[in-house]
Protein backbone atom coordinates (compact mmCIF):
# COMPACT_ATOMS: atom_id res chain seq x y z
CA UNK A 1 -21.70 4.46 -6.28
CA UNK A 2 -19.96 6.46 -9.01
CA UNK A 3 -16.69 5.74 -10.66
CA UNK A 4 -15.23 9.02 -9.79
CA UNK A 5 -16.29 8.17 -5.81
CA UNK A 6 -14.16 5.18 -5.79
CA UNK A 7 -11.36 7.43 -7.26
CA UNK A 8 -9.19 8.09 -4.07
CA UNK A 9 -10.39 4.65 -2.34
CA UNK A 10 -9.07 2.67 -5.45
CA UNK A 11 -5.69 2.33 -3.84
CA UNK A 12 -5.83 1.71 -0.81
CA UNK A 13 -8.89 -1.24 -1.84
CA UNK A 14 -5.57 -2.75 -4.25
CA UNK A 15 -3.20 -2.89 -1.25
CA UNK A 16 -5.87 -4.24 1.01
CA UNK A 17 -6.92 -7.01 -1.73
CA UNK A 18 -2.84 -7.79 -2.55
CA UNK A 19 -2.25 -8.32 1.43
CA UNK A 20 -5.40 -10.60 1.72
CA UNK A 21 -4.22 -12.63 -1.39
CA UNK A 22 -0.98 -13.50 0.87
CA UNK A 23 -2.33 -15.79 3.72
CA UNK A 24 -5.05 -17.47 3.93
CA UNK A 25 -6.00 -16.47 7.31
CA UNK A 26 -7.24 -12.89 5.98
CA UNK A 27 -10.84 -14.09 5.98
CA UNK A 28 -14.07 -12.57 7.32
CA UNK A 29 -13.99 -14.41 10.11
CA UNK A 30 -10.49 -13.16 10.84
CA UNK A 31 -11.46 -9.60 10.64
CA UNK A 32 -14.96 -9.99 12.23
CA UNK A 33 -12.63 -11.15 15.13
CA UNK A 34 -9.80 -8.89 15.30
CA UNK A 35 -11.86 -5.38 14.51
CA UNK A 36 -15.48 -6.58 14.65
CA UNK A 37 -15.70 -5.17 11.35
CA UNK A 38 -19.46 -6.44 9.64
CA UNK A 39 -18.57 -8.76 6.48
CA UNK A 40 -20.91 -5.35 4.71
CA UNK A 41 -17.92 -3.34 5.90
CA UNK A 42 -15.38 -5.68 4.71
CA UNK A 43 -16.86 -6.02 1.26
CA UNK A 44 -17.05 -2.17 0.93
CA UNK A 45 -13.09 -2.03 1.36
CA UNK A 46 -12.45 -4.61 -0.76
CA UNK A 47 -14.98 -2.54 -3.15
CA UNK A 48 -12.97 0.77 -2.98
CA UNK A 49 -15.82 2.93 -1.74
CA UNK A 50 -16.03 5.71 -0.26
CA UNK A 51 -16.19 5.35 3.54
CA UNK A 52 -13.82 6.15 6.56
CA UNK A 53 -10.30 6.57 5.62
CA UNK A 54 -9.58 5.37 9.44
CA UNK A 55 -11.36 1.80 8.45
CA UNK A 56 -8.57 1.19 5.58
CA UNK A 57 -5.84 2.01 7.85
CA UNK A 58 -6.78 -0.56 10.30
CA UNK A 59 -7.29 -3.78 8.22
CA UNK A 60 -3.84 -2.67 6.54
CA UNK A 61 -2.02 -2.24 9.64
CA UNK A 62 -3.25 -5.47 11.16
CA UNK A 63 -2.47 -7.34 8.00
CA UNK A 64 1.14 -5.82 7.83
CA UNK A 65 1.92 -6.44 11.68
CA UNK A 66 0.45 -10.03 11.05
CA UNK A 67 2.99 -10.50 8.25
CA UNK A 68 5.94 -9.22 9.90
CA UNK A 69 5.84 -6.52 6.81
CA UNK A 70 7.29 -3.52 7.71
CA UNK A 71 7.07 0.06 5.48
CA UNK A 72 9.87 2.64 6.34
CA UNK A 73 7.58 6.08 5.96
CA UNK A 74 10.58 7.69 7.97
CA UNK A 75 12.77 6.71 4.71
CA UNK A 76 9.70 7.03 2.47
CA UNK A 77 9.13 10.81 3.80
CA UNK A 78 12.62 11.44 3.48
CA UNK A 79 13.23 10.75 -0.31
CA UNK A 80 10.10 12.53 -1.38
CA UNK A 81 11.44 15.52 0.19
CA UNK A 82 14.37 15.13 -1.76
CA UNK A 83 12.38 14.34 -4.79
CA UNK A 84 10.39 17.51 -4.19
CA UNK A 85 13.67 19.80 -3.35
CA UNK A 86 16.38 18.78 -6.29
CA UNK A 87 13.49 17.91 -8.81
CA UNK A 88 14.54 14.22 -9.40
CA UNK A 89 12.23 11.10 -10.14
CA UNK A 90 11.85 8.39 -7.50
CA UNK A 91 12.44 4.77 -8.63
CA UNK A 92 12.17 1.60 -6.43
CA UNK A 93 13.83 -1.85 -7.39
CA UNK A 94 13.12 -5.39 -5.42
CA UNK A 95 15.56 -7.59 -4.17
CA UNK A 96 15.41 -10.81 -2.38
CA UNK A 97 14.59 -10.84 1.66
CA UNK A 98 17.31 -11.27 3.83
CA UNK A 99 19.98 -11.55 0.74
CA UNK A 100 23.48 -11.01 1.87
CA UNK A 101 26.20 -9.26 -0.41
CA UNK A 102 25.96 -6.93 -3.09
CA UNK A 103 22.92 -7.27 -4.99
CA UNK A 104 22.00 -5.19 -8.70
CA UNK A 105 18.43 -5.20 -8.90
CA UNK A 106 16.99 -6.29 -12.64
CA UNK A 107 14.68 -3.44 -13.16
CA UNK A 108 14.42 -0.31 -11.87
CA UNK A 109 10.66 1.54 -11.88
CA UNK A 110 9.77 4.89 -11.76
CA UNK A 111 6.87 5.63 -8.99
CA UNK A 112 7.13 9.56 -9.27
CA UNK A 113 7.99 11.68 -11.94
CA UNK A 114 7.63 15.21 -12.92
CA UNK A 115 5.31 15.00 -15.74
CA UNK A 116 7.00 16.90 -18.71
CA UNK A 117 8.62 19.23 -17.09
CA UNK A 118 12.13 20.41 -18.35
CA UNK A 119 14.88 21.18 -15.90
């Protein structure tokens, strides 16, 4: 399959590959079991290629729900609209789980940015 194929896929195949990496459980025998996804179909996702957007979401959400990992779209949604209407960048910082108190986060990234555009 071409590069450029694997394009849109090569997300989605990083989160898929980071969630596996963080229990040992995420085998093929666990997903042969939970989806009856083939170990072909498994190794294409892991791959990045092009198949059925609708395959990607399940492995993630099973892995997530497995973990206890939860991703706030609702909040997500939210501040790109606000991104989108006052033309601001959106950064995202890491803090410990469950850490009580006030908490400044070491580094802040930038995960969307208008790209040299002058306000």
């Amino acid at each position: 399959m071409a590069k450029e194929k694997q394009k849109p896929y090569e997300f989605l195949s990083n989160l898929v590959l980071a969630l596996m990496g963080t229990d040992r459980i995420f085998s093929n025998s666990f997903f042969s079991s939970e989806f009856a996804i083939s170990p072909n179909t498994l190794s294409e996702i892991r791959r990045g290629e092009d198949m059925c957007i609708y395959q990607y979401v399940r492995v993630i959400r099973c892995m997530m729900k497995y973990l206890h990992l939860i991703v706030r779209m609702d909040m997500l949604l939210k501040e790109l609209r606000t991104v989108l209407a006052s033309n601001c960048d959106l950064v995202v910082a890491t803090i410990p789980h469950r850490f009580h108190g006030t908490y400044q986060p070491k580094e802040w990234v930038v995960v969307m940015h208008w790209d040299g555009v002058r306000l």
